[in-house]
PDB file of N, CA and C in Angstrom:
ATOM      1  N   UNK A   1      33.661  -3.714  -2.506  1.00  0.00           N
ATOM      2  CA  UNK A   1      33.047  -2.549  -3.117  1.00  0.00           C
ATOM      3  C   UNK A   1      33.994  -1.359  -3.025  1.00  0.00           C
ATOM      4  N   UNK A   2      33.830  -0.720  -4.219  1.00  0.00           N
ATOM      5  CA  UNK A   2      34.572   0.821  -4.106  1.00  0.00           C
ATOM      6  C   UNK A   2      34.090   1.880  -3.447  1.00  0.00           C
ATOM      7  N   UNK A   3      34.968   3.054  -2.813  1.00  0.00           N
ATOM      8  CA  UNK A   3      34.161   3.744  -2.720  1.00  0.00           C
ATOM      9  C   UNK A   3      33.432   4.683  -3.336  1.00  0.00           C
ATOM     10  N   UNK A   4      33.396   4.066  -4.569  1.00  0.00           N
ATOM     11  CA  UNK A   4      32.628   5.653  -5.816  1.00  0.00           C
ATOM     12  C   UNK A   4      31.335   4.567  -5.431  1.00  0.00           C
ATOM     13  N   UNK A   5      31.714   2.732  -5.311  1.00  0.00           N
ATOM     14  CA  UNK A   5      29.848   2.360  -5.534  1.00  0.00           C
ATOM     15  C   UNK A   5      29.117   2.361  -4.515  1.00  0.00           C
ATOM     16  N   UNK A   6      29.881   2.527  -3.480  1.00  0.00           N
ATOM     17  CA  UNK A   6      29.100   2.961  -1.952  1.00  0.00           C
ATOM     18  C   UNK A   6      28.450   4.157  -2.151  1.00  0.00           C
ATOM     19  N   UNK A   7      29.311   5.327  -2.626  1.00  0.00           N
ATOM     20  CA  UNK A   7      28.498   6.406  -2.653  1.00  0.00           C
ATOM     21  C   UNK A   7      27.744   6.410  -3.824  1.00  0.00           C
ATOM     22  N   UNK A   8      27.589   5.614  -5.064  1.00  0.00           N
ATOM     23  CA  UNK A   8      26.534   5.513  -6.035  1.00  0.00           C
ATOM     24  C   UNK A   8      25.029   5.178  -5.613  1.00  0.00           C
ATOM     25  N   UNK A   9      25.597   3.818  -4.166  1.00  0.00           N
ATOM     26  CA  UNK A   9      24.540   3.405  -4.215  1.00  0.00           C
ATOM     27  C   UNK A   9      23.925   4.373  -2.959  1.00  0.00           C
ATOM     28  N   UNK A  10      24.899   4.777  -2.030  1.00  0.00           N
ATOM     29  CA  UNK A  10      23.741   5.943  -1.314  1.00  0.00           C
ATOM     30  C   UNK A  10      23.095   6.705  -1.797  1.00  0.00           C
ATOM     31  N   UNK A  11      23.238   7.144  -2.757  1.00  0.00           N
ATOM     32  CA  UNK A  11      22.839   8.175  -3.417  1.00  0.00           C
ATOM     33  C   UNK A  11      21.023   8.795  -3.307  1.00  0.00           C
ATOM     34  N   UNK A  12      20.338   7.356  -3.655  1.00  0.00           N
ATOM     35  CA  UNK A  12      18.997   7.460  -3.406  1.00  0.00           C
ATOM     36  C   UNK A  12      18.235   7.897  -1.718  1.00  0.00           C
ATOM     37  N   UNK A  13      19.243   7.397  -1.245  1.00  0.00           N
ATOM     38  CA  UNK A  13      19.167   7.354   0.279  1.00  0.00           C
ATOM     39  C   UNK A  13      19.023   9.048   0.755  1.00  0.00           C
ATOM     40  N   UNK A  14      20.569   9.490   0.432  1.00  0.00           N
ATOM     41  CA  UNK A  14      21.235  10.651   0.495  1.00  0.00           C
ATOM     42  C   UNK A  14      19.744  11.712  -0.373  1.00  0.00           C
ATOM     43  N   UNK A  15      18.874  11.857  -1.104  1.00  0.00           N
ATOM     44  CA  UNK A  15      17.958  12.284  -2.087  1.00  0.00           C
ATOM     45  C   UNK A  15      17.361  11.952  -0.900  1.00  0.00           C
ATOM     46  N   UNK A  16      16.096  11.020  -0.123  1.00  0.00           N
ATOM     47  CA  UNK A  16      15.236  10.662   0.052  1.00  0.00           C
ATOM     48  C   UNK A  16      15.603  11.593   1.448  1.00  0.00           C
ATOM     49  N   UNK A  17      16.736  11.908   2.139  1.00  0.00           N
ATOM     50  CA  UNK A  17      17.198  12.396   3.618  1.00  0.00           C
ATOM     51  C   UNK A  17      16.794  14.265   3.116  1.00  0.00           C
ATOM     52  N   UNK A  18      17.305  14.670   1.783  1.00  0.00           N
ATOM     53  CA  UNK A  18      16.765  15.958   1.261  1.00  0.00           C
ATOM     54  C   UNK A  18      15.737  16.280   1.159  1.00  0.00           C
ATOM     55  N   UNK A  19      14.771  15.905   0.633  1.00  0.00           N
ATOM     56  CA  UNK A  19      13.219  15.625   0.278  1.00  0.00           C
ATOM     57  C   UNK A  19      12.729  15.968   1.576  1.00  0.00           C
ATOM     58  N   UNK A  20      13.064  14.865   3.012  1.00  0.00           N
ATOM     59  CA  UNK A  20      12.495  15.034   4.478  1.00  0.00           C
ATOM     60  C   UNK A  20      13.150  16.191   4.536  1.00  0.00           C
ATOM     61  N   UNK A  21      14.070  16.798   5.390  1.00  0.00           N
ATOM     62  CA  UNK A  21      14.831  17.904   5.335  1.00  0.00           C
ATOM     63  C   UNK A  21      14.036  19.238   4.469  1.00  0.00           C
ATOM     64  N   UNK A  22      13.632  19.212   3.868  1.00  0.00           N
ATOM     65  CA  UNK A  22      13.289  20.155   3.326  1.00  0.00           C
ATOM     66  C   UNK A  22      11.139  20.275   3.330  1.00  0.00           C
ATOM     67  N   UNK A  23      10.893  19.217   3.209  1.00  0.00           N
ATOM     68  CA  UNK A  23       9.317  18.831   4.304  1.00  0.00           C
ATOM     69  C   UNK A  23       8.934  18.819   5.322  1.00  0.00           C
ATOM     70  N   UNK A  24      10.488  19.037   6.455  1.00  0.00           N
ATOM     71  CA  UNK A  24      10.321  19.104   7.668  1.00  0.00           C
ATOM     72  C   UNK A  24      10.695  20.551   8.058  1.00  0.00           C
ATOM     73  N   UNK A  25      11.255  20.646   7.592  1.00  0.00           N
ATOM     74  CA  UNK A  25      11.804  21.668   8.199  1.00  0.00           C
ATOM     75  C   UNK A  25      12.017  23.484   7.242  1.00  0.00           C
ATOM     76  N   UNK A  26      11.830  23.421   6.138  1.00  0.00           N
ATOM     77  CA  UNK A  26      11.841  24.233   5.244  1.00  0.00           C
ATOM     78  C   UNK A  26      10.044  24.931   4.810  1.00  0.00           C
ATOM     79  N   UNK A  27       9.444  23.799   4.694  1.00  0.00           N
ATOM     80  CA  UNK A  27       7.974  24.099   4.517  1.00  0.00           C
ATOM     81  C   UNK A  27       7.449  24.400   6.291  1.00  0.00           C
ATOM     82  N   UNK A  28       7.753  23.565   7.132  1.00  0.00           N
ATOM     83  CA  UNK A  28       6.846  23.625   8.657  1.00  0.00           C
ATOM     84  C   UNK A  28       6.177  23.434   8.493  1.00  0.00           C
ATOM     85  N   UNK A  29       5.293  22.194   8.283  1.00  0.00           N
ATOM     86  CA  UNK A  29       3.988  22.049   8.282  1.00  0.00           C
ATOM     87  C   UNK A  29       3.271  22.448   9.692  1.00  0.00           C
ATOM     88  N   UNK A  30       3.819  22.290  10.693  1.00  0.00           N
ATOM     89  CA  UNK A  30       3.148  21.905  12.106  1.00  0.00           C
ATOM     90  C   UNK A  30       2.618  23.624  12.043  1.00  0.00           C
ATOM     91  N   UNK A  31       3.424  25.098  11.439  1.00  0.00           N
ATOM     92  CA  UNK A  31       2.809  26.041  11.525  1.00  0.00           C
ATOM     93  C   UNK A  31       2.060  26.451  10.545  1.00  0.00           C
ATOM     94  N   UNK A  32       1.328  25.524   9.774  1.00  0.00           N
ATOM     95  CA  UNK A  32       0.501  25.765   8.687  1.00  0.00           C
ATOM     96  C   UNK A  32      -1.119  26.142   9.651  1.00  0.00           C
ATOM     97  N   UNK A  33      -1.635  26.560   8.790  1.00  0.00           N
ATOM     98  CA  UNK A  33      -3.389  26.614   9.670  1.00  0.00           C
ATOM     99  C   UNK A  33      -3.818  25.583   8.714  1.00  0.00           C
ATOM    100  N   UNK A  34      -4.324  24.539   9.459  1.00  0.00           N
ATOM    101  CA  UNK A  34      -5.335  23.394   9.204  1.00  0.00           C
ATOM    102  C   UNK A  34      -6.504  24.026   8.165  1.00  0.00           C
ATOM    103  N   UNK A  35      -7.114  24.741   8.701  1.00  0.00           N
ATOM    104  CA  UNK A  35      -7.774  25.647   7.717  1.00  0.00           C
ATOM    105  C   UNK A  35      -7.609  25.793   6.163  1.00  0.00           C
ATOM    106  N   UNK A  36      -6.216  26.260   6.358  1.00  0.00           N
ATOM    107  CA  UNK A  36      -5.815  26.814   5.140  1.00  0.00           C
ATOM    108  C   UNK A  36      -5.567  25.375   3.923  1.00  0.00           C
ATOM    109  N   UNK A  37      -5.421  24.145   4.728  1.00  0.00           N
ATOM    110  CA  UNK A  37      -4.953  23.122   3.947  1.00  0.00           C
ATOM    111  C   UNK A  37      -6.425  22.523   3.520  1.00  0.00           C
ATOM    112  N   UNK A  38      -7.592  22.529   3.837  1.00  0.00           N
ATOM    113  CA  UNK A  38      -8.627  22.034   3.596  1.00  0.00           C
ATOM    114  C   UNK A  38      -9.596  22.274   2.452  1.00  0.00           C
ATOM    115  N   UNK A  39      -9.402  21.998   1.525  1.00  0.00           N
ATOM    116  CA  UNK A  39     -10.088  22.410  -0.051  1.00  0.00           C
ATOM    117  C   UNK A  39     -11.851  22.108   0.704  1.00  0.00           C
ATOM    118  N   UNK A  40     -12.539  23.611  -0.069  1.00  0.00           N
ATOM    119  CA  UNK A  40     -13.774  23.794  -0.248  1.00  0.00           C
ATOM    120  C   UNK A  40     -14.441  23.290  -0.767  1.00  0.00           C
ATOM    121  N   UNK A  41     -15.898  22.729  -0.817  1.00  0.00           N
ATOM    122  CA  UNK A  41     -15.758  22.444  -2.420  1.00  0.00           C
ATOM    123  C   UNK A  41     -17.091  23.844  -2.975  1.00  0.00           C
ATOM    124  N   UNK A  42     -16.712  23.885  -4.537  1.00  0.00           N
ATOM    125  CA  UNK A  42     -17.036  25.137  -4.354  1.00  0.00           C
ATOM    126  C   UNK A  42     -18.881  24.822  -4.529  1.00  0.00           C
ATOM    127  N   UNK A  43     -19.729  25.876  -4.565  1.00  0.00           N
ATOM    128  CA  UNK A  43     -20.864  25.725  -4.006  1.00  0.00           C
ATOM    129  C   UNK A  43     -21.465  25.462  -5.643  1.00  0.00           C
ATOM    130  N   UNK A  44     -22.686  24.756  -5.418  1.00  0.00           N
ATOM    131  CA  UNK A  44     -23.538  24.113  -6.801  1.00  0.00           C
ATOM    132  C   UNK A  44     -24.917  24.918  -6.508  1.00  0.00           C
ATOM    133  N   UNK A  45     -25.358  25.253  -7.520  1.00  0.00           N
ATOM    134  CA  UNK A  45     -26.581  26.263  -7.660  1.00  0.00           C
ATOM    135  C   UNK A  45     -27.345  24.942  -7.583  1.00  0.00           C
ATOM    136  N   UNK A  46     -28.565  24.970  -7.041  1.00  0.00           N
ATOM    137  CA  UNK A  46     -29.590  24.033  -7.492  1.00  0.00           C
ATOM    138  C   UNK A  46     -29.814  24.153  -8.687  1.00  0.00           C
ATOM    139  N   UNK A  47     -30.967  25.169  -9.115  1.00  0.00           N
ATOM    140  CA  UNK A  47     -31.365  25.056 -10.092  1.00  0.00           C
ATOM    141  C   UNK A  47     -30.644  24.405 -11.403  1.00  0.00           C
ATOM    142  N   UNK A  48     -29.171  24.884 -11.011  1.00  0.00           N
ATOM    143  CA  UNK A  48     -28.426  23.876 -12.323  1.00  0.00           C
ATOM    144  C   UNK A  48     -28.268  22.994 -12.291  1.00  0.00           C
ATOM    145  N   UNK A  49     -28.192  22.085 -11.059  1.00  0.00           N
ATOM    146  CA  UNK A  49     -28.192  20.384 -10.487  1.00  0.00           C
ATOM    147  C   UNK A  49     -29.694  20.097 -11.416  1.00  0.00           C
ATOM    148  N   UNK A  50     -30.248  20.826 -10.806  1.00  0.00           N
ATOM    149  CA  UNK A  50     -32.064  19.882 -11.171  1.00  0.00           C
ATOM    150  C   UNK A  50     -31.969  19.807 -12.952  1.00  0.00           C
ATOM    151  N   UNK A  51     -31.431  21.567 -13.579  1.00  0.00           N
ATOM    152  CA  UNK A  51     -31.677  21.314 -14.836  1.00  0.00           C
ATOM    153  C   UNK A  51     -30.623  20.075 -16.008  1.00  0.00           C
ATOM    154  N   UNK A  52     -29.427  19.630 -14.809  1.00  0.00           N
ATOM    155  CA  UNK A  52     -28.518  18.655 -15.411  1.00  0.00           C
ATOM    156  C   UNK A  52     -29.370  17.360 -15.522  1.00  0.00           C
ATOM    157  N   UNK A  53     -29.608  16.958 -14.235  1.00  0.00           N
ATOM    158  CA  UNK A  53     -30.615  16.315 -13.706  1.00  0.00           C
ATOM    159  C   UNK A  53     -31.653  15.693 -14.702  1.00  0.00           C
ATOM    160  N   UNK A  54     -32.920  16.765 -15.101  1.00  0.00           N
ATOM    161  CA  UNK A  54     -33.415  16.454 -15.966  1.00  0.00           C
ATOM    162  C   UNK A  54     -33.392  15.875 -17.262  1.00  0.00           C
ATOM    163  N   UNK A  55     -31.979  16.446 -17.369  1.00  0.00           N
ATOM    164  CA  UNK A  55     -31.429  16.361 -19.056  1.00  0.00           C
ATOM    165  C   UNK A  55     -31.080  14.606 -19.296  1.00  0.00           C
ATOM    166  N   UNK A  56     -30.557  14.364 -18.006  1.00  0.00           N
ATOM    167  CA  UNK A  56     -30.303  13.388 -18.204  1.00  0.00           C
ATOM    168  C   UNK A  56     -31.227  12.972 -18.131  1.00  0.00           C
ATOM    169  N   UNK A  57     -32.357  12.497 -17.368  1.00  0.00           N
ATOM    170  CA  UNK A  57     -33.519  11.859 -16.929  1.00  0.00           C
ATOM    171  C   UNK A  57     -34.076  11.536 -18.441  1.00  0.00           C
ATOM    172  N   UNK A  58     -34.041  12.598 -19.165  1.00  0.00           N
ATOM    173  CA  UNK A  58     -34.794  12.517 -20.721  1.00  0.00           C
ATOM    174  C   UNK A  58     -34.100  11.840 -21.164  1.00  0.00           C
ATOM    175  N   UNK A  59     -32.603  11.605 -21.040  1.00  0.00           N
ATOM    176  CA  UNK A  59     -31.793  10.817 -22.165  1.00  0.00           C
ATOM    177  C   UNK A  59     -32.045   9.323 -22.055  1.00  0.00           C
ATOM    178  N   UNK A  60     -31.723   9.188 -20.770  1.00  0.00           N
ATOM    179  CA  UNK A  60     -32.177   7.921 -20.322  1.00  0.00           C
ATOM    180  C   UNK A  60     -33.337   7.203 -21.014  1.00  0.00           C
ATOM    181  N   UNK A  61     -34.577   7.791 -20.683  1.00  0.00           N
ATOM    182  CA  UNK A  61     -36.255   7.588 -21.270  1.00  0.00           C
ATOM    183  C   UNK A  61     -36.169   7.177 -22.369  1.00  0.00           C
ATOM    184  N   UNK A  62     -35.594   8.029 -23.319  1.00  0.00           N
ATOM    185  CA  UNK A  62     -35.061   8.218 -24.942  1.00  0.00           C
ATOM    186  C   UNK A  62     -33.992   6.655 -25.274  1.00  0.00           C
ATOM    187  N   UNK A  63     -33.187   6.732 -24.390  1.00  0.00           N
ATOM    188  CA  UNK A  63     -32.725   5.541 -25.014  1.00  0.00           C
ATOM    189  C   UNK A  63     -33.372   4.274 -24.057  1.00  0.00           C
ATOM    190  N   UNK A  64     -33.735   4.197 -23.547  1.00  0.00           N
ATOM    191  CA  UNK A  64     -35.076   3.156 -22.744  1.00  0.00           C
ATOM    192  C   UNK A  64     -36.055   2.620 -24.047  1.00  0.00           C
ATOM    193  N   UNK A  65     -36.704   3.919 -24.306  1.00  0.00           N
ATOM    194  CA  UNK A  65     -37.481   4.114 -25.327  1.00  0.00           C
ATOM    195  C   UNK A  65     -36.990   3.109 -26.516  1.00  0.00           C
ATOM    196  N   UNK A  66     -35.668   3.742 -27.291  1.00  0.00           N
ATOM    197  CA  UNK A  66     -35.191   2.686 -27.633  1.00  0.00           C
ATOM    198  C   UNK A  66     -35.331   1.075 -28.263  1.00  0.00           C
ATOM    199  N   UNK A  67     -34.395   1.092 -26.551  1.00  0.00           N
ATOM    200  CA  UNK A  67     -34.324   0.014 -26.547  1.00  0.00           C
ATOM    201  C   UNK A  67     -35.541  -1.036 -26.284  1.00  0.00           C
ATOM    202  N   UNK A  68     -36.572  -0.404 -25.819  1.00  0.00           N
ATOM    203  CA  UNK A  68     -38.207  -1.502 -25.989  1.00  0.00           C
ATOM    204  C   UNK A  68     -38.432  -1.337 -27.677  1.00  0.00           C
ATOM    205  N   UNK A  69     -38.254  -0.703 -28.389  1.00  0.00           N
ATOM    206  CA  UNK A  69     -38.420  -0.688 -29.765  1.00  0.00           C
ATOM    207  C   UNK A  69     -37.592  -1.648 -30.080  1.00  0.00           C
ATOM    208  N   UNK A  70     -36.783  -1.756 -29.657  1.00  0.00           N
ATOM    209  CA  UNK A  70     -35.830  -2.588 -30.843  1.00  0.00           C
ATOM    210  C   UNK A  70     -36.040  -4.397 -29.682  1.00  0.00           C
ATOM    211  N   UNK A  71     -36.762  -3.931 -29.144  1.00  0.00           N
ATOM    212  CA  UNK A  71     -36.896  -5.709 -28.264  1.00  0.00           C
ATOM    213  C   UNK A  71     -38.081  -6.291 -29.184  1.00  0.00           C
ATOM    214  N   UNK A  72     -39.011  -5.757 -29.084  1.00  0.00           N
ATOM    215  CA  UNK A  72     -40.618  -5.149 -29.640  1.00  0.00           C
ATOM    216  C   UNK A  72     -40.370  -5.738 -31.270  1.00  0.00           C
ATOM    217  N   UNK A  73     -39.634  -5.601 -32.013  1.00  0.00           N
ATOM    218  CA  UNK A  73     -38.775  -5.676 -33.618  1.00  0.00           C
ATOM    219  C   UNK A  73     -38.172  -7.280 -33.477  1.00  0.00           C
ATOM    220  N   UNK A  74     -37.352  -7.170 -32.664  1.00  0.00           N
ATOM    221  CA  UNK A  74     -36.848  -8.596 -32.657  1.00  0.00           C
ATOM    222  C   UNK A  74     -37.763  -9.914 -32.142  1.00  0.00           C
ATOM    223  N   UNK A  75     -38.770  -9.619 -31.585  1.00  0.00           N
ATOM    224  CA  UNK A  75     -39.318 -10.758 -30.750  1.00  0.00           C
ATOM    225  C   UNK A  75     -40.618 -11.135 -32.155  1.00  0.00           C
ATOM    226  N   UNK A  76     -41.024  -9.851 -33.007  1.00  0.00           N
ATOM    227  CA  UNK A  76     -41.739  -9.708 -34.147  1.00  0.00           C
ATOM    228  C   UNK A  76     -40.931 -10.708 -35.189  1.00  0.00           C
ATOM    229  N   UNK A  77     -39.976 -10.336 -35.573  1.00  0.00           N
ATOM    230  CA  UNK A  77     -39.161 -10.862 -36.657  1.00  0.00           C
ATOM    231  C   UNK A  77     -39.294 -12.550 -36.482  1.00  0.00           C
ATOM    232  N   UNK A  78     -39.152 -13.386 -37.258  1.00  0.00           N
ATOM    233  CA  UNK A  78     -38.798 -15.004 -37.519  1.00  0.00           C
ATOM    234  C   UNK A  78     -37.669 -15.165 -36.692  1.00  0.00           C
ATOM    235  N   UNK A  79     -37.603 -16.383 -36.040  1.00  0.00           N
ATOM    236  CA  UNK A  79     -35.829 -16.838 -35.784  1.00  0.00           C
ATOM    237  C   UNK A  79     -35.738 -17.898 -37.066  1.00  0.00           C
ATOM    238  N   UNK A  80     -34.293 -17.343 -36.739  1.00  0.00           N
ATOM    239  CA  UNK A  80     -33.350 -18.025 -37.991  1.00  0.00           C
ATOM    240  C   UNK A  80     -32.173 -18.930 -38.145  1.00  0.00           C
TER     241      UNK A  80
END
């Protein structure tokens, strides 16, 4: 091997040693506040849960509904 393909093939290596280096030691995680890294989640009104809630509840019924109509049609009809 040459040495241009030694250093071609470090290359990824040499990248992956930057990446740490700069996660370790550039960001500091260890002086982050735990706190600060922990996503909220943000707060849900009831009343808009229940009124989603409902909406769906009706859609459901509606296509329930449906679908006993169209069972109701087919079991009526001749087989063929």
């Amino acid at each position: 091997m040459t040495t241009d393909q030694i250093f071609a093939l470090s290359m990824p290596l040499i990248t992956a040693a930057m990446v740490w280096v700069v996660g370790m030691f550039i960001r500091r995680p260890w002086t982050e506040n735990r706190a600060d890294r922990v996503l909220q989640p943000s707060p849900i009104k009831r009343e808009g849960l229940l009124d989603r809630l409902e909406l769906l509840n009706a859609e459901i019924e509606g296509k329930a509904h449906l679908a006993r109509q169209q069972l109701r049609q087919l079991k009526k009809s001749p087989p063929t």
